[in-house]
C-alpha atoms as a PDB file:
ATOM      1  CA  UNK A   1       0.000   0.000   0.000  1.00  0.00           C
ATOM      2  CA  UNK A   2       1.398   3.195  -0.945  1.00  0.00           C
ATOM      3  CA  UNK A   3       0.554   6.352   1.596  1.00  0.00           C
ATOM      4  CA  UNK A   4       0.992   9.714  -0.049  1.00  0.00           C
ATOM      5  CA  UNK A   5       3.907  12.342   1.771  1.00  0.00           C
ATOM      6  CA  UNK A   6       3.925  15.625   1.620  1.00  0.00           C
ATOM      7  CA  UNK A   7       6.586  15.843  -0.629  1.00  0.00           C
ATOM      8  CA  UNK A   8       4.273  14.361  -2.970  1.00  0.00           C
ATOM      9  CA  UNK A   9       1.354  16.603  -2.114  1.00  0.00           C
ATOM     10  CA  UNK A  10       3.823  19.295  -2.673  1.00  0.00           C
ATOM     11  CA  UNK A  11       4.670  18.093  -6.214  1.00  0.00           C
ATOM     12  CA  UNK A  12       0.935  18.102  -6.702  1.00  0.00           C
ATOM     13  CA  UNK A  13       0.510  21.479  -5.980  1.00  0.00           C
ATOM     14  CA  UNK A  14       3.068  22.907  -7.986  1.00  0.00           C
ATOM     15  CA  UNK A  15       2.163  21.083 -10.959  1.00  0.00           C
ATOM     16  CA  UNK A  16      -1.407  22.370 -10.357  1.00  0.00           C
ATOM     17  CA  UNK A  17       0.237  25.263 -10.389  1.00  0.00           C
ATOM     18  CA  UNK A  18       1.804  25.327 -13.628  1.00  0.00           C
ATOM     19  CA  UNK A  19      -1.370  23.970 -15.033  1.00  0.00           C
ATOM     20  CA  UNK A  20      -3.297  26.897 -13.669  1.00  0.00           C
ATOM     21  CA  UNK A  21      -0.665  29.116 -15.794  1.00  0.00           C
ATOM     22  CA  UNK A  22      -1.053  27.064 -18.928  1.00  0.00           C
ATOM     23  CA  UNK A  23      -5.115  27.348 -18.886  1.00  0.00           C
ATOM     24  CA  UNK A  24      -5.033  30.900 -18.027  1.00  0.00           C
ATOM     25  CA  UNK A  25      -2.508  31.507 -21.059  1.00  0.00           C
ATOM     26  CA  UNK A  26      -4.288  29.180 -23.680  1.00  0.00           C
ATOM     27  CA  UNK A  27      -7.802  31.441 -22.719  1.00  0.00           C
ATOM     28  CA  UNK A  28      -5.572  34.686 -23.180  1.00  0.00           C
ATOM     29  CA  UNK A  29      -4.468  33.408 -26.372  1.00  0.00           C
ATOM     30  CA  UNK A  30      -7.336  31.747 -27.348  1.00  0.00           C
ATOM     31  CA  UNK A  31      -5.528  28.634 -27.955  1.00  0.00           C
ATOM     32  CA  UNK A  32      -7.894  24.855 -27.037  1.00  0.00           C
ATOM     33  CA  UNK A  33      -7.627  25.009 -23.326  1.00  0.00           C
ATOM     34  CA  UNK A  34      -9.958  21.630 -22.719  1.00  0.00           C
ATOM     35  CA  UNK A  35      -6.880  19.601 -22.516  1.00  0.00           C
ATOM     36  CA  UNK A  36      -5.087  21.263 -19.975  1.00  0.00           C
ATOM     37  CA  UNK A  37      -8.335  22.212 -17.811  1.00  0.00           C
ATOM     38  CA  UNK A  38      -9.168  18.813 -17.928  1.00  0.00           C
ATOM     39  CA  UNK A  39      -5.335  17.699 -16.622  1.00  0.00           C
ATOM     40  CA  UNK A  40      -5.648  20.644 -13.958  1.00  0.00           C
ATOM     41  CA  UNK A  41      -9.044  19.262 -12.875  1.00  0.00           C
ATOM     42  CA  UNK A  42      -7.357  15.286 -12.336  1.00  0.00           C
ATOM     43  CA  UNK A  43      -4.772  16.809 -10.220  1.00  0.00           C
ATOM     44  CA  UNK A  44      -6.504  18.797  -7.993  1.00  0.00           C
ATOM     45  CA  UNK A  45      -9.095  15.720  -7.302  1.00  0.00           C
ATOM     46  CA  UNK A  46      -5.894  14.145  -6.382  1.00  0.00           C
ATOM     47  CA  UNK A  47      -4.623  16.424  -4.315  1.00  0.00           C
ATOM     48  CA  UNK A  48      -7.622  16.930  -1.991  1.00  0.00           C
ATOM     49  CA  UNK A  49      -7.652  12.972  -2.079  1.00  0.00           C
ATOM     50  CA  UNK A  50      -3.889  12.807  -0.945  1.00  0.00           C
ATOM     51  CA  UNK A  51      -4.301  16.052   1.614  1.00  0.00           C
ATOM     52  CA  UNK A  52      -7.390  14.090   3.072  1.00  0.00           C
ATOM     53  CA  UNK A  53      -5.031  10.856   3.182  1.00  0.00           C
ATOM     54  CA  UNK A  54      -2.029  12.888   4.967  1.00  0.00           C
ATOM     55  CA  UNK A  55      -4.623  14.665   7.385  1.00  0.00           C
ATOM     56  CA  UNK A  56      -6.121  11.329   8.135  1.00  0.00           C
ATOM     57  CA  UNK A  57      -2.556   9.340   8.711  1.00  0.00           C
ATOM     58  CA  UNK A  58      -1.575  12.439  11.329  1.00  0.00           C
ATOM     59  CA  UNK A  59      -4.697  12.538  13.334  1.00  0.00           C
ATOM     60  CA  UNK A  60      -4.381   8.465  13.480  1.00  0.00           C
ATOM     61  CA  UNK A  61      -0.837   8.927  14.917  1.00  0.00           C
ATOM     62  CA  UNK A  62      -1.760  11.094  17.564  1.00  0.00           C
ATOM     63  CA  UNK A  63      -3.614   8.810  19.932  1.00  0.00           C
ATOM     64  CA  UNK A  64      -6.862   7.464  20.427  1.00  0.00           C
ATOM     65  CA  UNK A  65      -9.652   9.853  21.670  1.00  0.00           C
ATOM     66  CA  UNK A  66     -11.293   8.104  24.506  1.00  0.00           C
ATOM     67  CA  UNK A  67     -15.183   8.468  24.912  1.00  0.00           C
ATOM     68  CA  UNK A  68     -16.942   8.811  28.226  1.00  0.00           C
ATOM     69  CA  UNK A  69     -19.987   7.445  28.690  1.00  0.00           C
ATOM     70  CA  UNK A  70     -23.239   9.531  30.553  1.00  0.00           C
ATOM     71  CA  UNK A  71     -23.912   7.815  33.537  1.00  0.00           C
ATOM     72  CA  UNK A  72     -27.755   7.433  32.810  1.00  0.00           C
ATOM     73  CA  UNK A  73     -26.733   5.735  29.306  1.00  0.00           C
ATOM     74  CA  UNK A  74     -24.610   3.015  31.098  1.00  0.00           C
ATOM     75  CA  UNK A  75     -28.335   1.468  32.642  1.00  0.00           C
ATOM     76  CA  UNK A  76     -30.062   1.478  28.864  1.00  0.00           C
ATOM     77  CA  UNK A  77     -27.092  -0.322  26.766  1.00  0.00           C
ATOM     78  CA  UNK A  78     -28.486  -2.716  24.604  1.00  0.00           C
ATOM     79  CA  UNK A  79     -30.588  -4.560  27.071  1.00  0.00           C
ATOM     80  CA  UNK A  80     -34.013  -4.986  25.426  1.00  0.00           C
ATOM     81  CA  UNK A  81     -37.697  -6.398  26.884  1.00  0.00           C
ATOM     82  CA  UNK A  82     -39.745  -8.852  25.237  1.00  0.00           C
ATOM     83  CA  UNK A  83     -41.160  -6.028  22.816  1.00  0.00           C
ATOM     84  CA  UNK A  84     -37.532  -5.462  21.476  1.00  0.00           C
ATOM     85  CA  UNK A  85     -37.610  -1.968  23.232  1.00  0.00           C
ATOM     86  CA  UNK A  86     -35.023  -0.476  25.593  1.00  0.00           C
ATOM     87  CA  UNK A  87     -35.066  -1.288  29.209  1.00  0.00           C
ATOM     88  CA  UNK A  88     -32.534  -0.974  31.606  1.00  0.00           C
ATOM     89  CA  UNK A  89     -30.335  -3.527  32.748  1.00  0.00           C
ATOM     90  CA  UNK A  90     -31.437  -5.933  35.816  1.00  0.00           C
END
């Protein structure tokens, strides 16, 4: 399994970049743009993919965040009567 860097995210974003320049110059000129928007759109879906991916492998490394349960939830976890409903436990 490969897991993006930000090196690579950095890449990314300068050839988005660049692409940016090329569409904005090809309008200007009035030269077919498609190709190039179409490239510029592809990266930046894969950059927000790999950002989400680096965000993701960060937040992962910095420890679990523990949930506390109410204290009038703890009598009402899945303990059910004979009508399927709710009850607390006994």
């Amino acid at each position: 399994m490969y897991n993006t860097t930000r090196n690579d995210v950095k890449v990314l974003a300068q050839q988005i970049e660049n692409l940016a320049r090329d569409v904005q110059s090809k309008l200007d000129n009035g030269a077919d743009f498609l190709a190039s928007a179409n490239e510029l759109v592809r990266n930046t879906t894969t950059f927000v993919f790999s950002i989400g991916e680096i965000y993701a492998l960060e937040q992962s490394g910095k420890g679990k965040v523990r949930q506390v349960k109410s204290g009038s939830n703890l009598n009402y976890h899945n303990v059910r009567d004979n009508l399927g409903r709710f009850t607390k436990k006994v």
